[in-house]
PDB file of N, CA and C in Angstrom:
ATOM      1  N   UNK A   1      76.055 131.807 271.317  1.00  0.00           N
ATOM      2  CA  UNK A   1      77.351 131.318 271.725  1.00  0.00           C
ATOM      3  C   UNK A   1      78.207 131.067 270.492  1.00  0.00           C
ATOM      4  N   UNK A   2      79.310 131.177 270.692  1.00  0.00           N
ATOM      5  CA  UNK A   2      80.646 130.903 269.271  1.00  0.00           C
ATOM      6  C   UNK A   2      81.551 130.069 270.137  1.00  0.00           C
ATOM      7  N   UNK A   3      82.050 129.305 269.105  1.00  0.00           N
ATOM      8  CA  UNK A   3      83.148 128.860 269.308  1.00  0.00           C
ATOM      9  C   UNK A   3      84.353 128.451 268.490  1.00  0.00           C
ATOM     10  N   UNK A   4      85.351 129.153 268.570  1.00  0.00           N
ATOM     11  CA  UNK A   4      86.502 129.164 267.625  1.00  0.00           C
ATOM     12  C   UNK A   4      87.630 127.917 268.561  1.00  0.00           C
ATOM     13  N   UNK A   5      87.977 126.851 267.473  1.00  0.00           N
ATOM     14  CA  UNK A   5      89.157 125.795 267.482  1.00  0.00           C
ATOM     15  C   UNK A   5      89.800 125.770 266.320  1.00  0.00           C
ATOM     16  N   UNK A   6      91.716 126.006 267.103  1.00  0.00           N
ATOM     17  CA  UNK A   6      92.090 125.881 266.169  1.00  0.00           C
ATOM     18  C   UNK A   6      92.309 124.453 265.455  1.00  0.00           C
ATOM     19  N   UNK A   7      92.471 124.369 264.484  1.00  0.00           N
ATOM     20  CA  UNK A   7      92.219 122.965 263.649  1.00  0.00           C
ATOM     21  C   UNK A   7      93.998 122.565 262.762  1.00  0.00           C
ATOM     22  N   UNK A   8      93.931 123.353 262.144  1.00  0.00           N
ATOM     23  CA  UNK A   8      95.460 123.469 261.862  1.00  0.00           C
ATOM     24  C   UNK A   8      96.527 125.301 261.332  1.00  0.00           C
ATOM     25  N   UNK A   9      97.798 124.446 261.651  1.00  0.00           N
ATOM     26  CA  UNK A   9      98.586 125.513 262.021  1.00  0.00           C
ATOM     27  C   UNK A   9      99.845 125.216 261.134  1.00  0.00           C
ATOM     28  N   UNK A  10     100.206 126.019 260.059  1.00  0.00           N
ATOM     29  CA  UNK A  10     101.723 126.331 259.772  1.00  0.00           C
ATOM     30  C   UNK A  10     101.938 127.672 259.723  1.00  0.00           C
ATOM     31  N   UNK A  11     103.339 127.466 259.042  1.00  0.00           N
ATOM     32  CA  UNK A  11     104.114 128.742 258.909  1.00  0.00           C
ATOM     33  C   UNK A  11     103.106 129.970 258.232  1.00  0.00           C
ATOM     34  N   UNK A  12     102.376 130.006 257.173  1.00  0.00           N
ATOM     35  CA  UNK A  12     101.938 130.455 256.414  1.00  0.00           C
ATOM     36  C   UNK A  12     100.452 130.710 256.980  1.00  0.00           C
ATOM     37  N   UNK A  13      99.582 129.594 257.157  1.00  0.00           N
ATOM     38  CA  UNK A  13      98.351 129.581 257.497  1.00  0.00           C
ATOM     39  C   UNK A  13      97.621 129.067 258.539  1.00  0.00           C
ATOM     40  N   UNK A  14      96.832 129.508 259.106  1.00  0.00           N
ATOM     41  CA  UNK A  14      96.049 128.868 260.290  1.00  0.00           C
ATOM     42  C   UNK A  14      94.150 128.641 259.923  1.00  0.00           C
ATOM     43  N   UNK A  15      93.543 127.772 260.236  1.00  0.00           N
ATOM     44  CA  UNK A  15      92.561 127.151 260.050  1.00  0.00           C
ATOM     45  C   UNK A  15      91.582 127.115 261.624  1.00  0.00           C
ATOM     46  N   UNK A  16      90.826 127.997 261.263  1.00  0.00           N
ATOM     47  CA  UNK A  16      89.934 128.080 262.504  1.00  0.00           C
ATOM     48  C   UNK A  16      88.570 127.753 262.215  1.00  0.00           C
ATOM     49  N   UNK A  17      88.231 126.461 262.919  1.00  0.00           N
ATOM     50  CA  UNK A  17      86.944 126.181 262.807  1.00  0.00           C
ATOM     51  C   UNK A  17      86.183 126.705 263.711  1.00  0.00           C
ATOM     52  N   UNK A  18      84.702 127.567 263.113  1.00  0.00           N
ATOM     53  CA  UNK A  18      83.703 128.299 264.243  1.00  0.00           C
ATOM     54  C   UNK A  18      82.698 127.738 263.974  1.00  0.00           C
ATOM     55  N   UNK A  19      81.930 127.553 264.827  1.00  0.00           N
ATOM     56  CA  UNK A  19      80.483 126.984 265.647  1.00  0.00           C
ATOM     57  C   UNK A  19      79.814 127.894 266.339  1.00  0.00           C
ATOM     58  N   UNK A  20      78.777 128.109 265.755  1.00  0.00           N
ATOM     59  CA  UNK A  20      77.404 128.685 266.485  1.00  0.00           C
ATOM     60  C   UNK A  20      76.957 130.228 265.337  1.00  0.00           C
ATOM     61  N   UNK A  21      76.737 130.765 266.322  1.00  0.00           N
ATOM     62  CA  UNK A  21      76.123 132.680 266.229  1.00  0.00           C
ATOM     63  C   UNK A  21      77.431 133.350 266.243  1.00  0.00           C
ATOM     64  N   UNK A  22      77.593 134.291 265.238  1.00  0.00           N
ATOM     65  CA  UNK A  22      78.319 135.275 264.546  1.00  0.00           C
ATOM     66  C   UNK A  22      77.644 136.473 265.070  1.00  0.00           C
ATOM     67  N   UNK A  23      76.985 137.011 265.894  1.00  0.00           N
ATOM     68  CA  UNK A  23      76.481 137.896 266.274  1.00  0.00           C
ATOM     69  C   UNK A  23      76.705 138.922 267.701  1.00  0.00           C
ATOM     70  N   UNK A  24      75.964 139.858 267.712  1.00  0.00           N
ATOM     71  CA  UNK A  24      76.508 140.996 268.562  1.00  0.00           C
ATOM     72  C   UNK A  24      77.682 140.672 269.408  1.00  0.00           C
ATOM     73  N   UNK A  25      77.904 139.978 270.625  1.00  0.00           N
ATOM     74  CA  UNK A  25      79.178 140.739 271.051  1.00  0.00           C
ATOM     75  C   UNK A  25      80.385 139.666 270.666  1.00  0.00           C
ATOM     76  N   UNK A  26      79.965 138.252 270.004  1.00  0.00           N
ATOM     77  CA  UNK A  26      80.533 136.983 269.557  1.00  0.00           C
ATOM     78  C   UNK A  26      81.707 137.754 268.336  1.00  0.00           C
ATOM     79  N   UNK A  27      81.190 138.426 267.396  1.00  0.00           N
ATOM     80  CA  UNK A  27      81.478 139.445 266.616  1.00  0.00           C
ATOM     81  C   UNK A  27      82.825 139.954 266.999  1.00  0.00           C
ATOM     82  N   UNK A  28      82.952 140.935 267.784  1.00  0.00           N
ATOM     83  CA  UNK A  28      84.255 141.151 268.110  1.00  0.00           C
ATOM     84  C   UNK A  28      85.240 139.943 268.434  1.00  0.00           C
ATOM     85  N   UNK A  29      84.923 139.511 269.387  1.00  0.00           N
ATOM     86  CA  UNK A  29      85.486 137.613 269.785  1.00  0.00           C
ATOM     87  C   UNK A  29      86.594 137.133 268.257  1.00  0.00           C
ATOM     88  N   UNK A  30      85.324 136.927 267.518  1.00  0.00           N
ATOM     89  CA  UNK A  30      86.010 136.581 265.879  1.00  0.00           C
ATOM     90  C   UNK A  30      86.787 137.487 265.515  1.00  0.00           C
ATOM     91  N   UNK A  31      86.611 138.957 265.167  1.00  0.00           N
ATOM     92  CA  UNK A  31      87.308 139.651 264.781  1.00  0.00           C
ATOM     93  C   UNK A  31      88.944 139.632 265.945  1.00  0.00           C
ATOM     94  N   UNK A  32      89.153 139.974 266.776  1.00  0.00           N
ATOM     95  CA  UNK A  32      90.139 140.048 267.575  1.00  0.00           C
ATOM     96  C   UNK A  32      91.168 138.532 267.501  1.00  0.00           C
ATOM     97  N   UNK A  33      90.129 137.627 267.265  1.00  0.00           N
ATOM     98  CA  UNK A  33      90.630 135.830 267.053  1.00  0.00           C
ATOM     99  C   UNK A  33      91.892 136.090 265.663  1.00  0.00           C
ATOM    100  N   UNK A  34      90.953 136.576 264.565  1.00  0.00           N
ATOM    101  CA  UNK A  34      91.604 136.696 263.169  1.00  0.00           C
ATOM    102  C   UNK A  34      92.706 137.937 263.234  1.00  0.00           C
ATOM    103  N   UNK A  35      92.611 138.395 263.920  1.00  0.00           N
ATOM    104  CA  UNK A  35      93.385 139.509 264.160  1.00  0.00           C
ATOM    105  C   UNK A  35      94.866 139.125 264.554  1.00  0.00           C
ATOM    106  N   UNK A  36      94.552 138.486 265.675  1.00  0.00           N
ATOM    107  CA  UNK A  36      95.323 137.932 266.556  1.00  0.00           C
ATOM    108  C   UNK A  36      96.846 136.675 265.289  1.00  0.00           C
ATOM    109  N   UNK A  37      95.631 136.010 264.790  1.00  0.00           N
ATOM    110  CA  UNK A  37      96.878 135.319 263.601  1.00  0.00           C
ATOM    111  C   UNK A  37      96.963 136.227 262.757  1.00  0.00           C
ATOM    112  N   UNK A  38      96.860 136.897 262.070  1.00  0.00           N
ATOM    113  CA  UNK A  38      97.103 138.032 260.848  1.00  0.00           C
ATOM    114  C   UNK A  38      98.892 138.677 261.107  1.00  0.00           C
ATOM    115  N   UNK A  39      98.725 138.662 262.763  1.00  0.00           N
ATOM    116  CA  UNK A  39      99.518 139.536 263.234  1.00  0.00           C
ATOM    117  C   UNK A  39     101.059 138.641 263.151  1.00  0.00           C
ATOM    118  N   UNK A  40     100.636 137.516 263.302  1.00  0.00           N
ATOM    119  CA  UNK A  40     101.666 136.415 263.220  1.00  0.00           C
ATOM    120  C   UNK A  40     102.032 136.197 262.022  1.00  0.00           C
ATOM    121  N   UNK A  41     101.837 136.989 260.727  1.00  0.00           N
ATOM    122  CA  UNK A  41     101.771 136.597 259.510  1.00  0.00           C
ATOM    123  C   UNK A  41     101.193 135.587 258.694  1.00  0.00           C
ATOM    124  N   UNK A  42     100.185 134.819 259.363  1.00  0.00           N
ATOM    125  CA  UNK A  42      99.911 133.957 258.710  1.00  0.00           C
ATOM    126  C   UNK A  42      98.418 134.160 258.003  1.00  0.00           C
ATOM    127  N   UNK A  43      98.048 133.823 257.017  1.00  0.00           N
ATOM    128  CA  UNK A  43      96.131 133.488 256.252  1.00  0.00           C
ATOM    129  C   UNK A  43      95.943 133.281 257.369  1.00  0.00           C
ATOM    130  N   UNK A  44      94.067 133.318 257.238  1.00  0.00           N
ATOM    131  CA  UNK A  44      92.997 132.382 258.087  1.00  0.00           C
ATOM    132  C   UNK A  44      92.123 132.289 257.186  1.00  0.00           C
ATOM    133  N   UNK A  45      92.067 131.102 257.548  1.00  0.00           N
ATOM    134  CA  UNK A  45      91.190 129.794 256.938  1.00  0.00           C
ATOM    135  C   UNK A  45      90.012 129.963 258.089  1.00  0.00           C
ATOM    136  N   UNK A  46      88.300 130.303 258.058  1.00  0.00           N
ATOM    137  CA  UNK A  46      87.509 130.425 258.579  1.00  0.00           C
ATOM    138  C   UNK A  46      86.605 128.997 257.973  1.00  0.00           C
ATOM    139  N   UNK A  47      86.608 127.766 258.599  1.00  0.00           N
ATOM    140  CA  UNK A  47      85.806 127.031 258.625  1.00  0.00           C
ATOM    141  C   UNK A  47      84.663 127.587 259.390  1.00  0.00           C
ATOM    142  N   UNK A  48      83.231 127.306 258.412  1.00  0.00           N
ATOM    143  CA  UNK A  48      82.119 127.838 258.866  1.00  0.00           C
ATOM    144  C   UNK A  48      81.217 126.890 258.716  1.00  0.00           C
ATOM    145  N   UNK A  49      81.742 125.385 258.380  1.00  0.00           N
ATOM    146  CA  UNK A  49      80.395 124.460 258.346  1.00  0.00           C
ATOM    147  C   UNK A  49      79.574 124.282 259.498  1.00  0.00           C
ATOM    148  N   UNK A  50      80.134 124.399 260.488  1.00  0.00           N
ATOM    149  CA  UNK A  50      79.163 124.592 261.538  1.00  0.00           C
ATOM    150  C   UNK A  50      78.501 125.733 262.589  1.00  0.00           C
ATOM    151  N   UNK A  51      78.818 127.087 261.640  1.00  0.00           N
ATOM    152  CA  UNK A  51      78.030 128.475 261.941  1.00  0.00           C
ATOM    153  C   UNK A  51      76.817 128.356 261.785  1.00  0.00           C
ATOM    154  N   UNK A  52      75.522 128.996 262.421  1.00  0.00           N
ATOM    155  CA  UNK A  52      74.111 128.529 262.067  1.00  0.00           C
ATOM    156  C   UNK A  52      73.583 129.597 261.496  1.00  0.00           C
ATOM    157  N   UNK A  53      74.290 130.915 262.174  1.00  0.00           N
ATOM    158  CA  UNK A  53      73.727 132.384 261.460  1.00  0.00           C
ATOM    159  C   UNK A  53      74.570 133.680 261.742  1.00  0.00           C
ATOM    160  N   UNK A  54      74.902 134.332 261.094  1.00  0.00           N
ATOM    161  CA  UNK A  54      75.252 135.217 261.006  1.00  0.00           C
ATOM    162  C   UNK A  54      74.694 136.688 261.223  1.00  0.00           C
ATOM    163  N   UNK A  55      74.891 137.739 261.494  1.00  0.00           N
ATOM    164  CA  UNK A  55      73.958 138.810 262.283  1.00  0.00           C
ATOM    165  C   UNK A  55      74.707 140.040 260.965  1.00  0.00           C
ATOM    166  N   UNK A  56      74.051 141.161 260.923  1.00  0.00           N
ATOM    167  CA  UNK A  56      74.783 142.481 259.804  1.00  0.00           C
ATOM    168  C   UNK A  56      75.854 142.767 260.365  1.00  0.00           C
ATOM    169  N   UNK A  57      76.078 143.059 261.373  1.00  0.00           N
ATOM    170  CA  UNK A  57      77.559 143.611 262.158  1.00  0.00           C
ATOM    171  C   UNK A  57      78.569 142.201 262.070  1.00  0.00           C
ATOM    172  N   UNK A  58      78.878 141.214 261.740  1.00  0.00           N
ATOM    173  CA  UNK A  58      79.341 139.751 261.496  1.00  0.00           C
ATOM    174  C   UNK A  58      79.608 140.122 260.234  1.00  0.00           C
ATOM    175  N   UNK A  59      79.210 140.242 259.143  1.00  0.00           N
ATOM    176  CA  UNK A  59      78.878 140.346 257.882  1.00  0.00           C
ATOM    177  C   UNK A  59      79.656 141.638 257.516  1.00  0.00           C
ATOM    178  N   UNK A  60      79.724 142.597 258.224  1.00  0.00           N
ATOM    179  CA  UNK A  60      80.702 143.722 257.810  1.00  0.00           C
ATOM    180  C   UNK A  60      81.823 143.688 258.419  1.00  0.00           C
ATOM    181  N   UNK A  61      81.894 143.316 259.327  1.00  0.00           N
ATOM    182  CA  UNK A  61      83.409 142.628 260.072  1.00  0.00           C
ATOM    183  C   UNK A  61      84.380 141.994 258.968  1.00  0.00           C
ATOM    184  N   UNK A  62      83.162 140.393 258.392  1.00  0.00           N
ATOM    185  CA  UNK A  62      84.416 139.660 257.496  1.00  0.00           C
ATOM    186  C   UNK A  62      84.753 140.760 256.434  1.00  0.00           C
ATOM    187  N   UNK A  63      83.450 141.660 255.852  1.00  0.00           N
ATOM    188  CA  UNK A  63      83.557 142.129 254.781  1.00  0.00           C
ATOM    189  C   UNK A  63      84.899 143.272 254.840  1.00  0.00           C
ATOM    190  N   UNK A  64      85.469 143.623 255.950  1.00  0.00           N
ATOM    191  CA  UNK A  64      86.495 144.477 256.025  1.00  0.00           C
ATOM    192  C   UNK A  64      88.129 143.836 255.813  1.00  0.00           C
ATOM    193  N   UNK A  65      87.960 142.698 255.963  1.00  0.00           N
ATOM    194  CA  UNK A  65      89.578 141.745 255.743  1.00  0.00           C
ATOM    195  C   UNK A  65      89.595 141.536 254.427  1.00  0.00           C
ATOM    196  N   UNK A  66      90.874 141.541 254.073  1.00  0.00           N
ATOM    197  CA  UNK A  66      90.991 141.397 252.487  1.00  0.00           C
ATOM    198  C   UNK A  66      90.833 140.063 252.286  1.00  0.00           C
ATOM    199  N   UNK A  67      90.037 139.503 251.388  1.00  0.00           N
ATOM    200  CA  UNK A  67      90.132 138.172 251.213  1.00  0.00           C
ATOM    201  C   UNK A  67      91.034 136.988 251.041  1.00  0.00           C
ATOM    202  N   UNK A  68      92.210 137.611 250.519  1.00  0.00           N
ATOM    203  CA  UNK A  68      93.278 136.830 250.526  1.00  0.00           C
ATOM    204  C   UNK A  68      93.925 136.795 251.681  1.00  0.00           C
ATOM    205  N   UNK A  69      93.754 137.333 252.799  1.00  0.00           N
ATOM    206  CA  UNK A  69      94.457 137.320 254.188  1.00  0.00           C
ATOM    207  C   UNK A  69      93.133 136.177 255.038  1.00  0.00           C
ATOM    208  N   UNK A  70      91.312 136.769 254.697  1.00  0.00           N
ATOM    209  CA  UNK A  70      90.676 135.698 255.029  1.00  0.00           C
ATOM    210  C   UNK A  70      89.861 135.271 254.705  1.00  0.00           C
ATOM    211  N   UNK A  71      89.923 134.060 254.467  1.00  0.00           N
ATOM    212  CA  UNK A  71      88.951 133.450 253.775  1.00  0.00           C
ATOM    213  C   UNK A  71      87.898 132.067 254.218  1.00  0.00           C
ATOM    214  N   UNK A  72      86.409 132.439 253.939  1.00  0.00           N
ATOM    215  CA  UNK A  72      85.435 131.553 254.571  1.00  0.00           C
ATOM    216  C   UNK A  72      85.157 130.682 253.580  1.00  0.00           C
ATOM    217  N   UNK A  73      85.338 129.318 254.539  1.00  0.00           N
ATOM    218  CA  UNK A  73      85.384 127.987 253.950  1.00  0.00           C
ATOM    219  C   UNK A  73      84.421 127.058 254.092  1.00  0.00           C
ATOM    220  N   UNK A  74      83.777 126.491 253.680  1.00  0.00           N
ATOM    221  CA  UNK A  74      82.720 125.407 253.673  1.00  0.00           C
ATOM    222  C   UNK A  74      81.295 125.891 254.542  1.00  0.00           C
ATOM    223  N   UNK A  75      81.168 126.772 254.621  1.00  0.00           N
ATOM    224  CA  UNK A  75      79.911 128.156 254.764  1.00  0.00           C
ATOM    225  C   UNK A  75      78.190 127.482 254.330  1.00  0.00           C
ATOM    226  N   UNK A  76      77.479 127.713 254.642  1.00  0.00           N
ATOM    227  CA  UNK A  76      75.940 127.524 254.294  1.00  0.00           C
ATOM    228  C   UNK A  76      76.070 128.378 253.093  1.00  0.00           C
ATOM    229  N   UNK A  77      74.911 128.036 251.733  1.00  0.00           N
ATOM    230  CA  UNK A  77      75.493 128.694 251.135  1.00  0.00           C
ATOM    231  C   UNK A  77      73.954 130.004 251.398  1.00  0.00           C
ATOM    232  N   UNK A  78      73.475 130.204 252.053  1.00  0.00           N
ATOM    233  CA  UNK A  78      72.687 131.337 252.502  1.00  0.00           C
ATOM    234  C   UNK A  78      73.726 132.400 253.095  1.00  0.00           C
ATOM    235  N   UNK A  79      75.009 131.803 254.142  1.00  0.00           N
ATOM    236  CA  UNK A  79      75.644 132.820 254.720  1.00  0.00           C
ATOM    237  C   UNK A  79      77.086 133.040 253.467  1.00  0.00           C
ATOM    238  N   UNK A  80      77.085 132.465 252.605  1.00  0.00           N
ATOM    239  CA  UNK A  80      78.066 132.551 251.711  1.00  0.00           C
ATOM    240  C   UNK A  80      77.559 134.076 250.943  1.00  0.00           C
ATOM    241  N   UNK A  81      75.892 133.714 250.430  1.00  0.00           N
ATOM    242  CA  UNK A  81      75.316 134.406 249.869  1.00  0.00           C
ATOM    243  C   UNK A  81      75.415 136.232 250.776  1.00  0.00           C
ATOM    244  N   UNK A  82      75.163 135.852 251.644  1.00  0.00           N
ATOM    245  CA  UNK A  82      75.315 137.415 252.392  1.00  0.00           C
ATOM    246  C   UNK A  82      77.038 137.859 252.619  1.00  0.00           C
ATOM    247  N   UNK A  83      77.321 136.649 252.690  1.00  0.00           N
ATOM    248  CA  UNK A  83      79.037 137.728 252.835  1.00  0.00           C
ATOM    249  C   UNK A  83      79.650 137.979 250.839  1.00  0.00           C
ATOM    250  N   UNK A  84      79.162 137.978 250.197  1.00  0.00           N
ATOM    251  CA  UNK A  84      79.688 138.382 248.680  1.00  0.00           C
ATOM    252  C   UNK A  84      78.790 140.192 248.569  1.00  0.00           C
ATOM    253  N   UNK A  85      79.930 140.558 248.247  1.00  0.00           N
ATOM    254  CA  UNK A  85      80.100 142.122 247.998  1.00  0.00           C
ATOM    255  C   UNK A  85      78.611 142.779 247.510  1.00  0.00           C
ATOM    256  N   UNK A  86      78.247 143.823 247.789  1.00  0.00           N
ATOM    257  CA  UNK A  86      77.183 144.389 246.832  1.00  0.00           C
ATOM    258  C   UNK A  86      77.587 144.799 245.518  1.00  0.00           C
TER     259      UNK A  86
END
């Protein structure tokens, strides 16, 4: 299960805190979520202190957004460790 709240909101940036599994079909969910503000012009801020795990298809998802559009924040640092580049 996932769960994305938004937490805060301006002109510029939005802050989405997620909870749970990053995995198979949760995956798209997130992606379409970040999508969804990108489109509005604004960053996302991916609070991840309370993600528990992350799945490979999760992991190439974030790895496709440019980092400066999104960026994961307060992360385990095991899932920090898997989302940094090869």
């Amino acid at each position: 299960m996932l769960r994305i709240t938004q937490v805060i909101s301006t002109a510029s940036l939005v802050t989405l805190k997620v909870e749970g599994r990053i995995a198979a079909e949760w995956v798209e969910v997130l992606e379409r979520e970040c999508l969804r503000w990108l489109e509005t012009g604004r960053r996302v801020d991916l609070d991840f202190a309370e993600v528990s795990t992350i799945d490979h298809s999760g992991v190439a998802m974030l790895r496709r957004f440019p980092g400066r559009l999104v960026k994961i924040v307060n992360a385990a640092p095991f899932i920090s460790a898997l989302l940094v580049q090869p």
